[in-house]
C-alpha atoms as a PDB file:
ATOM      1  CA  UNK A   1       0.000   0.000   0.000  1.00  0.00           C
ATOM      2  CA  UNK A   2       1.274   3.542  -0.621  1.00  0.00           C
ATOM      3  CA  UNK A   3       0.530   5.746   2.088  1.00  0.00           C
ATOM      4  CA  UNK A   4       0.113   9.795   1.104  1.00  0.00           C
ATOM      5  CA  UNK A   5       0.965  12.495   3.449  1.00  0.00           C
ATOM      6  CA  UNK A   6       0.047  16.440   2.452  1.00  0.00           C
ATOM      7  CA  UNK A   7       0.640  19.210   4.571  1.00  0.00           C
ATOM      8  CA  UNK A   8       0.365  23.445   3.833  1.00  0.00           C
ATOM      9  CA  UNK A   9       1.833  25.030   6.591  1.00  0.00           C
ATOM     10  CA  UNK A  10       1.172  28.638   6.398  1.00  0.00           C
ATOM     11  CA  UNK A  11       3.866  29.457   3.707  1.00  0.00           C
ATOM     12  CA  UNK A  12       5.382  25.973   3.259  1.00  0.00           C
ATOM     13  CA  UNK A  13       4.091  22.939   1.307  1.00  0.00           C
ATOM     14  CA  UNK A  14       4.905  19.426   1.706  1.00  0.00           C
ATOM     15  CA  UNK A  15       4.139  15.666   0.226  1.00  0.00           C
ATOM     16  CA  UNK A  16       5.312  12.624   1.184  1.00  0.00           C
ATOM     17  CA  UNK A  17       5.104   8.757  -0.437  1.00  0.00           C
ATOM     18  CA  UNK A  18       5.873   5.877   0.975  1.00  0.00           C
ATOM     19  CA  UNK A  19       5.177   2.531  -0.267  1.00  0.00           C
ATOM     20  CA  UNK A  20       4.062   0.232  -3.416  1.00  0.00           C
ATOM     21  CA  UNK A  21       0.587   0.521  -5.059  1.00  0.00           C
ATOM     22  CA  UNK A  22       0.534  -3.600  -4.492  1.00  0.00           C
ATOM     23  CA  UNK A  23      -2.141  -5.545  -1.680  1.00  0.00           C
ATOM     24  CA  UNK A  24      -0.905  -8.010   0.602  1.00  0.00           C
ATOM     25  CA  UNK A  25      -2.900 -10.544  -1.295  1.00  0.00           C
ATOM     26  CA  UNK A  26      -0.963 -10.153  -4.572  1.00  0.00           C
ATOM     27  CA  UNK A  27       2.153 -10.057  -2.835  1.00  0.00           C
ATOM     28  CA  UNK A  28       1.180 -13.173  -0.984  1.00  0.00           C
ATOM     29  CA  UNK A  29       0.027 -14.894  -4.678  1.00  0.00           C
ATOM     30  CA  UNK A  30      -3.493 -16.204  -2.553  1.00  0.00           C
ATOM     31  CA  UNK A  31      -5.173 -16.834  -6.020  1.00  0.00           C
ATOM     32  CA  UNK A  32      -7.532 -13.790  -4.914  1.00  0.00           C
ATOM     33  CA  UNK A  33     -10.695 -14.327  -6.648  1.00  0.00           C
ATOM     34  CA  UNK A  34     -13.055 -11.399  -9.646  1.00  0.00           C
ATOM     35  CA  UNK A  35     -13.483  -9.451  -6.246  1.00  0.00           C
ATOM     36  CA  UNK A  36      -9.778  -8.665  -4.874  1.00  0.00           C
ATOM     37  CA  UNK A  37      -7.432  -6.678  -6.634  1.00  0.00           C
ATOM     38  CA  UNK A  38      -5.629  -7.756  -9.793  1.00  0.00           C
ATOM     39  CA  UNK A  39      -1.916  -7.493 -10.639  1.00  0.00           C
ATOM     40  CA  UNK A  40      -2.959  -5.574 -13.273  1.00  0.00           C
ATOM     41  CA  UNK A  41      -4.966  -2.745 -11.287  1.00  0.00           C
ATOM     42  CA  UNK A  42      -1.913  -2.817  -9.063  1.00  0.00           C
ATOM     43  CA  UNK A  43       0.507  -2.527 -11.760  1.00  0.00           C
ATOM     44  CA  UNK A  44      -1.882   0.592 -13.277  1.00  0.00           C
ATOM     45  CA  UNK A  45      -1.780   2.532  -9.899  1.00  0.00           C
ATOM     46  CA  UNK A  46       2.183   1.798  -9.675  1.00  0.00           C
ATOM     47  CA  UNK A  47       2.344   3.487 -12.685  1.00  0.00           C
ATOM     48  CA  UNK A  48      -0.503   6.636 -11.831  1.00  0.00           C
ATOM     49  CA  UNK A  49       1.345   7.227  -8.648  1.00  0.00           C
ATOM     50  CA  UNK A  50       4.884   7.099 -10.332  1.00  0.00           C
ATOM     51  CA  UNK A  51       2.949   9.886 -13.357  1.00  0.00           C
ATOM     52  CA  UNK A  52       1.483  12.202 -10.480  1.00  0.00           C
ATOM     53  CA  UNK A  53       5.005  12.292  -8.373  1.00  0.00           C
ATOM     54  CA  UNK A  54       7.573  12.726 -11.488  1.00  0.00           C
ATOM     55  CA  UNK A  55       4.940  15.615 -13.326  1.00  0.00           C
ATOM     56  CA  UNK A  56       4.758  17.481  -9.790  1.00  0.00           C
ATOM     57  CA  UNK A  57       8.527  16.738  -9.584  1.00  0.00           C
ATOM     58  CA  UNK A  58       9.278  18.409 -12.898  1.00  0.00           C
ATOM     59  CA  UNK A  59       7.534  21.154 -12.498  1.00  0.00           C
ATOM     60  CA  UNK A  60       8.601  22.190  -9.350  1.00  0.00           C
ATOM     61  CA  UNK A  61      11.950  21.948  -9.640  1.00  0.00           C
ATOM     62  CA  UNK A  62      11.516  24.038 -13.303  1.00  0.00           C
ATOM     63  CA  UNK A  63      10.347  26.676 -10.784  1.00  0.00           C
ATOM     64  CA  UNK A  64      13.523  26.151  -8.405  1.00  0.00           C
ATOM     65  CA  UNK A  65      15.671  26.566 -11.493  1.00  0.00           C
ATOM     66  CA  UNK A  66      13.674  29.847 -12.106  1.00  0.00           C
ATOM     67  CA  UNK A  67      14.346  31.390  -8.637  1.00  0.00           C
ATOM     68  CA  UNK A  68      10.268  31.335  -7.578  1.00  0.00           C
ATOM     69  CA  UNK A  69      11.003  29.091  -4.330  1.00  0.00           C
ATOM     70  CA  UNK A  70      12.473  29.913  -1.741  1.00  0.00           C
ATOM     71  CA  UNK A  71      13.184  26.456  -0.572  1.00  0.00           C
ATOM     72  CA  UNK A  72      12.852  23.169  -2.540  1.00  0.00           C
ATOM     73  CA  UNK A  73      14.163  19.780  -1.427  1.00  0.00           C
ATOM     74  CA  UNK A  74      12.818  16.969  -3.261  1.00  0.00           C
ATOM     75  CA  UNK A  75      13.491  13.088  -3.184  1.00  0.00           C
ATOM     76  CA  UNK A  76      12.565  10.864  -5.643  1.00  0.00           C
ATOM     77  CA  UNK A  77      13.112   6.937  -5.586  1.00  0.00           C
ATOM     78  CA  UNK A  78      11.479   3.490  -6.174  1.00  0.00           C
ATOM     79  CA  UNK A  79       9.038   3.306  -3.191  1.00  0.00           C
ATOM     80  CA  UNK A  80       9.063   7.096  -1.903  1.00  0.00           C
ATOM     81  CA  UNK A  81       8.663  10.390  -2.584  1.00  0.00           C
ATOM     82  CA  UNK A  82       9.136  14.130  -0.357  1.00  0.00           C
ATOM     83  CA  UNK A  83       8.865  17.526  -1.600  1.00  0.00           C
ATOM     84  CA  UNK A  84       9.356  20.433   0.794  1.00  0.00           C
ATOM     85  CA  UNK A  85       8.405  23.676  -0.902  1.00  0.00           C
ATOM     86  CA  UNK A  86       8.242  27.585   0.177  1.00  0.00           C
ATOM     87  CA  UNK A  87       7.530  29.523  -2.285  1.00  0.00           C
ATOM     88  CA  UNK A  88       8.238  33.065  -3.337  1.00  0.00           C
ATOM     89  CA  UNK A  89       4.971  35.644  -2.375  1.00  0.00           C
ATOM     90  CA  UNK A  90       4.469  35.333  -6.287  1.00  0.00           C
ATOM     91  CA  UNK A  91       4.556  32.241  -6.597  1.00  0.00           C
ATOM     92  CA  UNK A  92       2.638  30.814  -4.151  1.00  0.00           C
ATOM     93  CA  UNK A  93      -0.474  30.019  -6.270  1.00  0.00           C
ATOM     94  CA  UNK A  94       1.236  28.265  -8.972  1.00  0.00           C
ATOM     95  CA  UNK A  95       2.988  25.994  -6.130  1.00  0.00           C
ATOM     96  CA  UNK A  96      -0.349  25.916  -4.690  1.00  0.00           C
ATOM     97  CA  UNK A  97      -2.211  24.293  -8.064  1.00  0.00           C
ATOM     98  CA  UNK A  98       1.034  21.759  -8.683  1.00  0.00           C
ATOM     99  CA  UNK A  99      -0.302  20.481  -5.535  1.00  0.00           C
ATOM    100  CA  UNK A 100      -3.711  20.225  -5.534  1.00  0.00           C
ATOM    101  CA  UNK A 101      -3.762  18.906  -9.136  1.00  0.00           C
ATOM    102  CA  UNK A 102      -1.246  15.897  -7.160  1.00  0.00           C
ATOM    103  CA  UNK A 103      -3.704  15.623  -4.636  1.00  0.00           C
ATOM    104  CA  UNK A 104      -6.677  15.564  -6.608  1.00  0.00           C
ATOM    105  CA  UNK A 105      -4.758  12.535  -8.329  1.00  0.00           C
ATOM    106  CA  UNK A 106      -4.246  10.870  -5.349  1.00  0.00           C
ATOM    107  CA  UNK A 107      -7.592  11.097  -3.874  1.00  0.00           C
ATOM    108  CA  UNK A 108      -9.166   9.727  -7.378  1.00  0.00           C
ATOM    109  CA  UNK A 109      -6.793   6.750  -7.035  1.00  0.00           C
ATOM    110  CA  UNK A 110      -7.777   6.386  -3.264  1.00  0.00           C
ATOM    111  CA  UNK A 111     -11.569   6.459  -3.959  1.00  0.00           C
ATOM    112  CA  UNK A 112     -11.229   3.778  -6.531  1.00  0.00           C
ATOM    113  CA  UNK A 113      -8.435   1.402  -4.748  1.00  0.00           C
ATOM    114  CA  UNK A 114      -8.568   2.025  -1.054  1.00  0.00           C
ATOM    115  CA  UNK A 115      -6.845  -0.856  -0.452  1.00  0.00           C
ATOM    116  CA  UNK A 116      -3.425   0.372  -2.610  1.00  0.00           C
ATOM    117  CA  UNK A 117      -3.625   4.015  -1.454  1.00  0.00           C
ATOM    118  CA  UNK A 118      -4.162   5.695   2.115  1.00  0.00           C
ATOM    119  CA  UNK A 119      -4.379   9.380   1.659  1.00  0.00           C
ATOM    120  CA  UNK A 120      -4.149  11.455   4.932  1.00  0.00           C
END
């Protein structure tokens, strides 16, 4: 399961991912039956979650490069995921829709596989 944590803190902004998009019963191979959750639809959200991180990831750091944050730290690997961001005055907004477009990402893939994604 990946497990999604958001935070905006007055000025500051900050996501974290930790975890695989895969269920205990694929892992565990327990021939899970029409109902459980496929490899496939694991597989899929893998690859949704890995989309929404690297797109946010791009873009914020194209802002870094421009000089619009004040702070930006950012980790990327297989399995997690951080951003710490503080924004510029002017640039808060455009930080601030990077976000919610990743969150609004996140919580579509949490309404429809609850058991491969915890948003909190």
């Amino acid at each position: 399961m990946t497990k999604i944590v958001y935070g905006n803190y007055d000025d500051r902004f900050y996501f974290e991912a930790s975890g695989h998009a895969v269920s205990d019963e694929v892992l565990n191979g327990c021939g899970c039956d029409e109902t459980d959750i496929s490899r496939a639809d694991s597989d899929s959200v893998c690859a949704a979650i890995s989309i929404l991180v690297l797109a946010a990831a791009e873009r914020l750091r194209e802002l870094d490069s421009d000089g619009e944050l004040i702070h930006f730290s950012d980790e990327v690997e297989s399995g997690y995921a951080c951003f710490d961001v503080t924004p510029r005055d002017y640039s808060t907004d455009s930080v601030k829709e990077i976000f919610e477009l990743l969150m609004s990402g996140f919580s579509l893939l949490e309404e429809n596989y609850p058991e491969l994604i915890c948003c909190e």
